[in-house]
PDB file of N, CA and C in Angstrom:
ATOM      1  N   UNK A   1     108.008  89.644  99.503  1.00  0.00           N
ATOM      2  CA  UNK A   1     107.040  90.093 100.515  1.00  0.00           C
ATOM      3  C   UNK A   1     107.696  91.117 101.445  1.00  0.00           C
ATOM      4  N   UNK A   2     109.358  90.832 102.119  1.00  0.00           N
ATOM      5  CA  UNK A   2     109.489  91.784 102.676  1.00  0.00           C
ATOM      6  C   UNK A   2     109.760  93.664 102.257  1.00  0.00           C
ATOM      7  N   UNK A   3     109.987  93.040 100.555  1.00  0.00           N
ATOM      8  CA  UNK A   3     110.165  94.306 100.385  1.00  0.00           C
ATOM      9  C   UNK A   3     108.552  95.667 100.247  1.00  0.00           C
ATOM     10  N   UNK A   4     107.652  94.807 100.465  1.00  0.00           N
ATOM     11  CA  UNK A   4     106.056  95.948 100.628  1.00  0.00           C
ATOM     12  C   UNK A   4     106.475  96.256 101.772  1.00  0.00           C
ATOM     13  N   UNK A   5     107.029  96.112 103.052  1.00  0.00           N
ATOM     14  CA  UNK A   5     107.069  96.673 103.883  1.00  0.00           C
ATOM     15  C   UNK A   5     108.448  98.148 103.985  1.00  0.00           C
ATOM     16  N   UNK A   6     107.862  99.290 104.283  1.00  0.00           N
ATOM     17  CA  UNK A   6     108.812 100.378 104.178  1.00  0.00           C
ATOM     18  C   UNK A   6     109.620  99.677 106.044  1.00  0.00           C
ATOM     19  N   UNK A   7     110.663 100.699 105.918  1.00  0.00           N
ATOM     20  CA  UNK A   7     111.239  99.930 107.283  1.00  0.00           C
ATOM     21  C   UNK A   7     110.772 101.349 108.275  1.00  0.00           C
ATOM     22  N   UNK A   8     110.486 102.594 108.257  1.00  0.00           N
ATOM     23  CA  UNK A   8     109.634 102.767 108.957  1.00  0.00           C
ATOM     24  C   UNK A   8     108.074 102.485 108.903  1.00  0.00           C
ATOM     25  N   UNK A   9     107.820 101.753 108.631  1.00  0.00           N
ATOM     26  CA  UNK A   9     105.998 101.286 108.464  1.00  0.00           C
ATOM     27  C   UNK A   9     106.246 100.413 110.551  1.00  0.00           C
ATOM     28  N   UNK A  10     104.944 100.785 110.661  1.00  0.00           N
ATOM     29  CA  UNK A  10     104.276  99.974 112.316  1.00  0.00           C
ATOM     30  C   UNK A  10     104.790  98.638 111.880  1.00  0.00           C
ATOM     31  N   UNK A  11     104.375  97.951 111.111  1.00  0.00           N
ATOM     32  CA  UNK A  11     104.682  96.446 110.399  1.00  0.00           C
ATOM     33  C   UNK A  11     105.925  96.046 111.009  1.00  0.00           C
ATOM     34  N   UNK A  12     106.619  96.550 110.502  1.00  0.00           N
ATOM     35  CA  UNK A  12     108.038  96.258 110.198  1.00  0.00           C
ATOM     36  C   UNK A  12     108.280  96.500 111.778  1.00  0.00           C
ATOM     37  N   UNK A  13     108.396  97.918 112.412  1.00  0.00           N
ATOM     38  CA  UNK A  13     108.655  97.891 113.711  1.00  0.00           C
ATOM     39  C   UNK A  13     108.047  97.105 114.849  1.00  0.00           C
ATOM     40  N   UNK A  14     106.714  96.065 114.414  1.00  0.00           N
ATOM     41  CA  UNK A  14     106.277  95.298 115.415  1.00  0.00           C
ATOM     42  C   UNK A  14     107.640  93.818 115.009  1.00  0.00           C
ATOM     43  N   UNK A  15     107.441  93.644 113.654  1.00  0.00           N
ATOM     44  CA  UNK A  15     107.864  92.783 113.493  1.00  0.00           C
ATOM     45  C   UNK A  15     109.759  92.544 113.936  1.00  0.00           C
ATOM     46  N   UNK A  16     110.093  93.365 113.865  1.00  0.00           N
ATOM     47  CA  UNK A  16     111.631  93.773 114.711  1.00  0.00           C
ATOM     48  C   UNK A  16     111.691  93.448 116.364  1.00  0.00           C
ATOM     49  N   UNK A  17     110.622  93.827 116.549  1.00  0.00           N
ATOM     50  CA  UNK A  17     110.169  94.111 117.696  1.00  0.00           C
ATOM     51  C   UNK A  17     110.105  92.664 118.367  1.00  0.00           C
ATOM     52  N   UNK A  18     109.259  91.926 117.911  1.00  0.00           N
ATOM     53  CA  UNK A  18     108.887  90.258 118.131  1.00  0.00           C
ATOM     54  C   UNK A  18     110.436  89.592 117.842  1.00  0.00           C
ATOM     55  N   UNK A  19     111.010  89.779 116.656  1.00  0.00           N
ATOM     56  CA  UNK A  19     111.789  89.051 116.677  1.00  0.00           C
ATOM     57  C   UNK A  19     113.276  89.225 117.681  1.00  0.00           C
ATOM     58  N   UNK A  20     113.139  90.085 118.364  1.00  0.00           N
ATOM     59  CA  UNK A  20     114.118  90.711 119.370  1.00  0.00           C
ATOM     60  C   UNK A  20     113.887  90.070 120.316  1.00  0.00           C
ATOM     61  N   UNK A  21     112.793  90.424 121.013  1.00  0.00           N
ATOM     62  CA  UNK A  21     112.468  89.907 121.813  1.00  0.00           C
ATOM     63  C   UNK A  21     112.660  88.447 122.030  1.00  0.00           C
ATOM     64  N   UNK A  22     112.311  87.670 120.554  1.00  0.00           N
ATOM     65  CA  UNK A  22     112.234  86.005 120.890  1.00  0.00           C
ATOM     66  C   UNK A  22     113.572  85.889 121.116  1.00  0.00           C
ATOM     67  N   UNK A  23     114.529  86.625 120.360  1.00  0.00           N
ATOM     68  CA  UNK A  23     116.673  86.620 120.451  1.00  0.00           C
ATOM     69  C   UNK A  23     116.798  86.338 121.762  1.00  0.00           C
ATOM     70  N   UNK A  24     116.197  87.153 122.312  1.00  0.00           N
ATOM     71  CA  UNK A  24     116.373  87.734 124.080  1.00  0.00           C
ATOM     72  C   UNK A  24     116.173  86.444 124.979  1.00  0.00           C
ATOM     73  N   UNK A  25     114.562  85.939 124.560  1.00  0.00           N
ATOM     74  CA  UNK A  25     114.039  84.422 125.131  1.00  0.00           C
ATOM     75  C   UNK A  25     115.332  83.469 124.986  1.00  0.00           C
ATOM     76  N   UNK A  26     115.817  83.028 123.783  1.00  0.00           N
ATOM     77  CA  UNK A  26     116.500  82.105 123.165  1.00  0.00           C
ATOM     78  C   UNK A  26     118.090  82.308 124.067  1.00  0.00           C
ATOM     79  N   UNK A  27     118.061  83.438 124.488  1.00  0.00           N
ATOM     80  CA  UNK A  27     119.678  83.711 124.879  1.00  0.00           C
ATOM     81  C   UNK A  27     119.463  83.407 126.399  1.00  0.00           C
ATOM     82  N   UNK A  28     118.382  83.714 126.644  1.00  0.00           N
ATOM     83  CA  UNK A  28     118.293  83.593 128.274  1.00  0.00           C
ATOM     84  C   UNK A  28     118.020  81.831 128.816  1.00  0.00           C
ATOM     85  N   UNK A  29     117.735  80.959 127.447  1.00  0.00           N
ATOM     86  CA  UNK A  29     117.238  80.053 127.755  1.00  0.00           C
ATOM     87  C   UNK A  29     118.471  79.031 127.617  1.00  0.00           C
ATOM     88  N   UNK A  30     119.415  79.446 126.920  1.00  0.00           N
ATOM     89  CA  UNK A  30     121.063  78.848 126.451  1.00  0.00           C
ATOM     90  C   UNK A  30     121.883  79.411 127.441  1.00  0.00           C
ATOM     91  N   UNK A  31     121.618  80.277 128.380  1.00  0.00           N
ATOM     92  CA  UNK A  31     122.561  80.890 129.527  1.00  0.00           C
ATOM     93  C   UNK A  31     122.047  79.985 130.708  1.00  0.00           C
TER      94      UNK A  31
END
C-alpha cells in the first residue's frame, strides 16, 4: 500500500506531516 503513494503526492506529505507531529506530542509528553 505504501508503495501507490509517490513521496511527493499531498498523501504522503499529509501523512509525514501527522506523523511528526504525533513524534512531537509523544516527546513533549515523556519530557
Amino acid at each position: 500500500m505504501f508503495f501507490k503513494f509517490k513521496l511527493g503526492s499531498p498523501v504522503f506529505k499529509f501523512y509525514v506531516f501527522v506523523k511528526a507531529k504525533g513524534y512531537q506530542k509523544a516527546e513533549q509528553s515523556m519530557i
